[in-house]
C-alpha atoms as a PDB file:
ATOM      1  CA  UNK A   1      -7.761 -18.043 -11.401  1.00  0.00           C
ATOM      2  CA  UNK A   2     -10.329 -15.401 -11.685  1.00  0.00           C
ATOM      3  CA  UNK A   3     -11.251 -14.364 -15.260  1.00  0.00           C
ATOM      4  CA  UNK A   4     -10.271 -10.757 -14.948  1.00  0.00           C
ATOM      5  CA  UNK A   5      -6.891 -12.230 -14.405  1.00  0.00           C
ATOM      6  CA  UNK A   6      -6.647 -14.707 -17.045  1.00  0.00           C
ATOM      7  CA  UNK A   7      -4.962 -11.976 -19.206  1.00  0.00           C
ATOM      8  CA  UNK A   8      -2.737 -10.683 -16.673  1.00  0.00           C
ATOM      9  CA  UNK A   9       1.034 -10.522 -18.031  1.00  0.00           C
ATOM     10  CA  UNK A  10       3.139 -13.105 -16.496  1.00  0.00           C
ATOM     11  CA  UNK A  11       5.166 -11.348 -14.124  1.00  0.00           C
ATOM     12  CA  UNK A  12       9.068 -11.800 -12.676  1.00  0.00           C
ATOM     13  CA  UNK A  13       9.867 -12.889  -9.533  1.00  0.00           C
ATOM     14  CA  UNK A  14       9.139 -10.203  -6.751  1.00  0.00           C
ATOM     15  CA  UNK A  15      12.323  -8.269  -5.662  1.00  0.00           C
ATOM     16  CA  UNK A  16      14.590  -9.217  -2.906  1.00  0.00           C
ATOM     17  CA  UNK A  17      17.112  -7.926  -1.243  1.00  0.00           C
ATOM     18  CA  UNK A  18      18.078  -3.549  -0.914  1.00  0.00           C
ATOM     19  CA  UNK A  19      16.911  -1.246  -3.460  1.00  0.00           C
ATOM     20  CA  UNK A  20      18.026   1.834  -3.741  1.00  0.00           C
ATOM     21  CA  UNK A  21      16.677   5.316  -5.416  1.00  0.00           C
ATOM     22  CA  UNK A  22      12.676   6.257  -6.392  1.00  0.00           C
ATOM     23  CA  UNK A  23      13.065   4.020  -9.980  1.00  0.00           C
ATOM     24  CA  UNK A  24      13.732   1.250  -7.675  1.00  0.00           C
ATOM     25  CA  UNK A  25      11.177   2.145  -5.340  1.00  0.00           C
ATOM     26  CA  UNK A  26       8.095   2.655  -7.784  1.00  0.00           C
ATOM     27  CA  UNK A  27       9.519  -0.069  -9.784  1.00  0.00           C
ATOM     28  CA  UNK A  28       8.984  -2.568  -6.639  1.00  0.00           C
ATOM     29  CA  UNK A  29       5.568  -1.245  -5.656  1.00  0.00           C
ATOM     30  CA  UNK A  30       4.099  -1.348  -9.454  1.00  0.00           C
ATOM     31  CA  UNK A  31       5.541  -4.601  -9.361  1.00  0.00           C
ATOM     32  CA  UNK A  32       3.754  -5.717  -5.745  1.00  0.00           C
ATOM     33  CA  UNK A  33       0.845  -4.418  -6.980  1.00  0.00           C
ATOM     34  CA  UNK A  34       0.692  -6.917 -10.107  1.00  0.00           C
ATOM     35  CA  UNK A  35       1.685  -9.462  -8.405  1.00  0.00           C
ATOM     36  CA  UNK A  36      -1.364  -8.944  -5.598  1.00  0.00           C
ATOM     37  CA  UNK A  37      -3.504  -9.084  -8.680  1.00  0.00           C
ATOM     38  CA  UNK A  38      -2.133 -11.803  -9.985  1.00  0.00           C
ATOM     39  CA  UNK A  39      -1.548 -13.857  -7.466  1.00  0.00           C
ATOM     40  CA  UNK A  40      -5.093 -13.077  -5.124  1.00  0.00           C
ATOM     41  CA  UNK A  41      -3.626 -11.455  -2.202  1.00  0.00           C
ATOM     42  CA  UNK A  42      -5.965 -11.493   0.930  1.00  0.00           C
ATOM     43  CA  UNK A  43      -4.510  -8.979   2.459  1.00  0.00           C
ATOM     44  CA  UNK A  44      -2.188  -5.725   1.779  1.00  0.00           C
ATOM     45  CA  UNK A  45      -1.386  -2.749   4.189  1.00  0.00           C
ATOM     46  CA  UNK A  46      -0.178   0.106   2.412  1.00  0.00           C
ATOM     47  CA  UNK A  47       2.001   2.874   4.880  1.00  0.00           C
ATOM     48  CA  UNK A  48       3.556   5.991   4.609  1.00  0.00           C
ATOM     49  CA  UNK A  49       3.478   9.246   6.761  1.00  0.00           C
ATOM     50  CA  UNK A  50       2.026  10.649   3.389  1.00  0.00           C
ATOM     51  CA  UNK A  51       2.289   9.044   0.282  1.00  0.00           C
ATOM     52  CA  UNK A  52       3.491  12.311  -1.784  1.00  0.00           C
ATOM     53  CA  UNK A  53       5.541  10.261  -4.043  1.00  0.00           C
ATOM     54  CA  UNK A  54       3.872   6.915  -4.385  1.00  0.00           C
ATOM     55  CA  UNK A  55       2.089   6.349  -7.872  1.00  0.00           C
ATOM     56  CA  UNK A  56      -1.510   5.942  -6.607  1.00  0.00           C
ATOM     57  CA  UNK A  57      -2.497   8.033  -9.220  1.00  0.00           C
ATOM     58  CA  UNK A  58      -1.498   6.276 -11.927  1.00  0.00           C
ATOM     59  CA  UNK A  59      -3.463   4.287 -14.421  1.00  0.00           C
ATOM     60  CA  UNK A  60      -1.170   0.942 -13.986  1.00  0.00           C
ATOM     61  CA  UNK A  61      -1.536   1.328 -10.519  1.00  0.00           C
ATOM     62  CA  UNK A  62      -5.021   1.905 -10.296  1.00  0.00           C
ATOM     63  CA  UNK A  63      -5.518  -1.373 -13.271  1.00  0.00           C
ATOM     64  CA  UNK A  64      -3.999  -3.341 -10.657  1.00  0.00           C
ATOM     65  CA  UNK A  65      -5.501  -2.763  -7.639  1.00  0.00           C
ATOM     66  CA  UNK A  66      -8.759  -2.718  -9.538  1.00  0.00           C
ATOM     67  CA  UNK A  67      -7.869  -6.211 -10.954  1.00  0.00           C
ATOM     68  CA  UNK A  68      -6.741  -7.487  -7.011  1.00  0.00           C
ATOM     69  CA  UNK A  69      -9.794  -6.124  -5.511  1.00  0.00           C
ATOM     70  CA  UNK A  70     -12.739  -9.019  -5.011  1.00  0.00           C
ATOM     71  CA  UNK A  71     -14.749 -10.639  -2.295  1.00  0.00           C
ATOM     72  CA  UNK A  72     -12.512 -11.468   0.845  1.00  0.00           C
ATOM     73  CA  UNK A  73      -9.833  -9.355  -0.094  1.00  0.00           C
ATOM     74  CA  UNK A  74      -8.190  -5.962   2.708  1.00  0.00           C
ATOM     75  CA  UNK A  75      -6.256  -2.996   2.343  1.00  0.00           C
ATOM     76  CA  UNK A  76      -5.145  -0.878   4.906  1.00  0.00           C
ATOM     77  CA  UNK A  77      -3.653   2.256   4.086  1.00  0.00           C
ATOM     78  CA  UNK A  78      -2.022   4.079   7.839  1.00  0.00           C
ATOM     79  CA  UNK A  79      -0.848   7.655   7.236  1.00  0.00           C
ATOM     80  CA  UNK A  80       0.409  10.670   9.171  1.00  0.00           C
ATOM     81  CA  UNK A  81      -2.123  12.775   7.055  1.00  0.00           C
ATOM     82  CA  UNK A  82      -3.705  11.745   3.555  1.00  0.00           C
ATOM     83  CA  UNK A  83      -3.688  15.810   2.762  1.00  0.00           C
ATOM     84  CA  UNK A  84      -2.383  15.046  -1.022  1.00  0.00           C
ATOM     85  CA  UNK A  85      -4.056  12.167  -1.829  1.00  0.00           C
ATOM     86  CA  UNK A  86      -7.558  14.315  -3.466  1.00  0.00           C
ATOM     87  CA  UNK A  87      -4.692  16.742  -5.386  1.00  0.00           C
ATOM     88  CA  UNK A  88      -1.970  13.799  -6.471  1.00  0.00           C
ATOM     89  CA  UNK A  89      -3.968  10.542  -6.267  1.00  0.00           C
ATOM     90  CA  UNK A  90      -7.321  11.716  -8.001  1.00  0.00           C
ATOM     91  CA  UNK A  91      -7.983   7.743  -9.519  1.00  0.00           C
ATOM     92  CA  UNK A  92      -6.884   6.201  -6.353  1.00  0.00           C
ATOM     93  CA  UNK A  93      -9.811   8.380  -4.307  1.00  0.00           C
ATOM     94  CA  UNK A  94     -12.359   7.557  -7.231  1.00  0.00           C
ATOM     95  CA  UNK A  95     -11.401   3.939  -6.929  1.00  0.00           C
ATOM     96  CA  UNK A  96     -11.156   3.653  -3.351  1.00  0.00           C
ATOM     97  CA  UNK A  97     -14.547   5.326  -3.251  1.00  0.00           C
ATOM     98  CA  UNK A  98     -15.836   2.223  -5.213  1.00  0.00           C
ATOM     99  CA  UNK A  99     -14.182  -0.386  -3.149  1.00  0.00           C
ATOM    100  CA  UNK A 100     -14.549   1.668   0.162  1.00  0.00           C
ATOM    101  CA  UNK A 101     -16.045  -1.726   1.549  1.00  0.00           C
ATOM    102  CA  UNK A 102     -12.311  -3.424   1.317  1.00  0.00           C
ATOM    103  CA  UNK A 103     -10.237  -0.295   2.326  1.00  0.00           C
ATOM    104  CA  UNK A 104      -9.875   0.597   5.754  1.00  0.00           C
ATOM    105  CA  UNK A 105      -8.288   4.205   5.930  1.00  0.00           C
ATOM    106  CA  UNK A 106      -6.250   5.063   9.321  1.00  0.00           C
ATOM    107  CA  UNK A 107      -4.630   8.099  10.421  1.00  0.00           C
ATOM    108  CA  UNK A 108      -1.519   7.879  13.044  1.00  0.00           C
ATOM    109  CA  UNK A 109      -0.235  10.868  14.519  1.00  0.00           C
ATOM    110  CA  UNK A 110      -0.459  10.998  18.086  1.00  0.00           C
ATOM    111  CA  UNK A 111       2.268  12.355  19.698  1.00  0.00           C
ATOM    112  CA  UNK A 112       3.066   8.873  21.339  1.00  0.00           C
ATOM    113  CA  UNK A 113       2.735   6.654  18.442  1.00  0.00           C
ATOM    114  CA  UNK A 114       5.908   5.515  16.501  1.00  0.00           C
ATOM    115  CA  UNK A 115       6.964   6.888  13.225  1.00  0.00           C
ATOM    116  CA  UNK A 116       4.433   5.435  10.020  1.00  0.00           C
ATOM    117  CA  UNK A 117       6.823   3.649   8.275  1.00  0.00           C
ATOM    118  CA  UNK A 118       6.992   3.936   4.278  1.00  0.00           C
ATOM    119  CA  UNK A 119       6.372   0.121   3.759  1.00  0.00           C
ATOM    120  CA  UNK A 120       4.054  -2.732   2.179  1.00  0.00           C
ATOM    121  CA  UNK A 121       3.290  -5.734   3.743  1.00  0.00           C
ATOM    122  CA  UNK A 122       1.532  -8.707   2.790  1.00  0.00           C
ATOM    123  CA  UNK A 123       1.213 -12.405   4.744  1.00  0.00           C
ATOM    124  CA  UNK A 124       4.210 -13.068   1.933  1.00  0.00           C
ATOM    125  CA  UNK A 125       6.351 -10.167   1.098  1.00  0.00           C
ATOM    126  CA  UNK A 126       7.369  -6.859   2.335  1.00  0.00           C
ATOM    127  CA  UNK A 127       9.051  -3.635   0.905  1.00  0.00           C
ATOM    128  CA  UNK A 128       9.882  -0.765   3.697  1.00  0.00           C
ATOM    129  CA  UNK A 129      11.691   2.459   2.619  1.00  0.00           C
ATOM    130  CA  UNK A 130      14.234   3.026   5.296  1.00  0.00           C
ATOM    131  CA  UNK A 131      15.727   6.307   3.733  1.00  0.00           C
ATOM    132  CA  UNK A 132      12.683   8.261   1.938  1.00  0.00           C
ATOM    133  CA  UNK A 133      14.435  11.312   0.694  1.00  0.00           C
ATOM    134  CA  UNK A 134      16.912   8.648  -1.556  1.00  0.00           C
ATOM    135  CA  UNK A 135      14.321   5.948  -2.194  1.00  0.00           C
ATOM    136  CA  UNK A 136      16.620   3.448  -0.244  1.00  0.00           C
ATOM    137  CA  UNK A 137      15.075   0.514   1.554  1.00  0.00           C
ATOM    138  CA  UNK A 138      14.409  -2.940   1.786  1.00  0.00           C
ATOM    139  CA  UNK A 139      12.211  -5.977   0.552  1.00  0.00           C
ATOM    140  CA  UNK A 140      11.635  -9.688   0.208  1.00  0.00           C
ATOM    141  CA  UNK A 141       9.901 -12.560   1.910  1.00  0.00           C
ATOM    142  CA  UNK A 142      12.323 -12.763   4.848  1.00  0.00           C
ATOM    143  CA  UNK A 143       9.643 -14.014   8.110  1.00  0.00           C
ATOM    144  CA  UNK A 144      11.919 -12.306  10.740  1.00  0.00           C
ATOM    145  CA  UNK A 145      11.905  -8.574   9.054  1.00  0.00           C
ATOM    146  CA  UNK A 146       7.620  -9.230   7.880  1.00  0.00           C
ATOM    147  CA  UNK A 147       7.457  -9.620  11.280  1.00  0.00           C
ATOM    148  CA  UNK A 148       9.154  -6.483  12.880  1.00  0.00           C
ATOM    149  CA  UNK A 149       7.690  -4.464  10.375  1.00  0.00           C
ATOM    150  CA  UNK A 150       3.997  -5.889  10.790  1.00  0.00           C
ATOM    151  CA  UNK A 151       4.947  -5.046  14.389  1.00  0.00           C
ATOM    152  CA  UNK A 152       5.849  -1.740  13.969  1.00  0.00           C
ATOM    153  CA  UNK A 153       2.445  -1.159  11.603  1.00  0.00           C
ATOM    154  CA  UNK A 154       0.438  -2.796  14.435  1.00  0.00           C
ATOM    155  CA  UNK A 155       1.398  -0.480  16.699  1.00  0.00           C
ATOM    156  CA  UNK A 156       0.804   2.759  14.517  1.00  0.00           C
ATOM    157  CA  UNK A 157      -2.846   1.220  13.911  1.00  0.00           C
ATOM    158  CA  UNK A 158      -3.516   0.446  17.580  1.00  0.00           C
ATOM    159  CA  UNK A 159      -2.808   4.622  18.172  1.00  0.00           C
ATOM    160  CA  UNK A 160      -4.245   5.280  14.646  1.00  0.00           C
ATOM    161  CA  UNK A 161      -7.883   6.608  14.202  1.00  0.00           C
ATOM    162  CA  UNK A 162     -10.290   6.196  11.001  1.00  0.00           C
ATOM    163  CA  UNK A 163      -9.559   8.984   8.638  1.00  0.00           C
ATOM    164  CA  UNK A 164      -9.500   9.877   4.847  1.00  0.00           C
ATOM    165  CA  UNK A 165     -13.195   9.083   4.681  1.00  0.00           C
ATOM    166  CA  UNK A 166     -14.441   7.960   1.436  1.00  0.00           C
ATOM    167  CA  UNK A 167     -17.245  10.214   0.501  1.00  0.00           C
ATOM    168  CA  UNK A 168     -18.027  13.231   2.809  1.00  0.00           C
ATOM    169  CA  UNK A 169     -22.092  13.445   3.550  1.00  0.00           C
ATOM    170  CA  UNK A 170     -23.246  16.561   4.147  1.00  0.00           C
ATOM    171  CA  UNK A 171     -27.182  18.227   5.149  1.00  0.00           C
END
């Protein structure tokens, strides 16, 4: 175990099964998040059309990506548009612009591609939001729904484009 993570609190199992309502929601994702850290996730994608009501900008959320970043390890983050993230996420940007080398950014809104689904996935785990207005959705370790979903995320990525740059250079 890495040293940064010697500390890290023990942590209960991940959720399985429905959750239901944005407690629920965050609760899973801070939880995720911990457990990536904790546990030396390779790889996490991170969607949502546009993460207005994630966390990102919090500090625990921010301690634990910061603890899960390291050599070998990916995010992806696929949006719709990443238009809140510099007014609601501001220590996820400065972070991300530190680890810009592990985070690819994508941006999928062509008119053909599907609908970004609110989701994580990992090679392990999964949470997807299937109702975002009422926080309702999903998550667990089941192979058959990790697969649809990774699908479904594959798809938005293959029609995505780079976007949310992280540092703009100008002349």
């Amino acid at each position: 175990m890495p040293a940064e993570l010697a500390d890290w609190p023990k942590l209960p199992p991940l959720p399985e099964g429905v959750f239901d309502g944005r407690e629920a929601f965050e609760s899973s994702l801070r939880l995720a998040l911990d457990a990536a850290a904790a546990q030396g996730w390779r790889e996490i994608v991170l969607s949502d059309p546009d993460f207005s009501d994630w966390p990102l900008g919090d500090r625990s959320t921010v301690a634990a990506l910061q603890a899960w970043s390291a050599t070998g390890r990916s995010c992806v983050v696929l949006a719709k548009n990443f238009d809140v993230f510099a007014r609601h996420h501001a220590r996820f940007v400065q972070w991300r612009q530190t680890w810009s080398h592990i985070i690819e950014c994508r941006i999928c809104n062509a008119a053909s591609a599907p609908a970004v689904p609110s989701a994580i996935w990992t090679p392990t785990w999964f949470l997807q939001r299937i109702d975002i207005d009422k926080g309702r959705g999903v998550c667990g370790r089941d192979r058959e729904r990790r697969g649809g979903l990774r699908e479904l995320l594959d798809e938005c990525l293959r029609q995505g484009r780079p976007g949310f740059p992280a540092s703009t250079l100008g002349l």
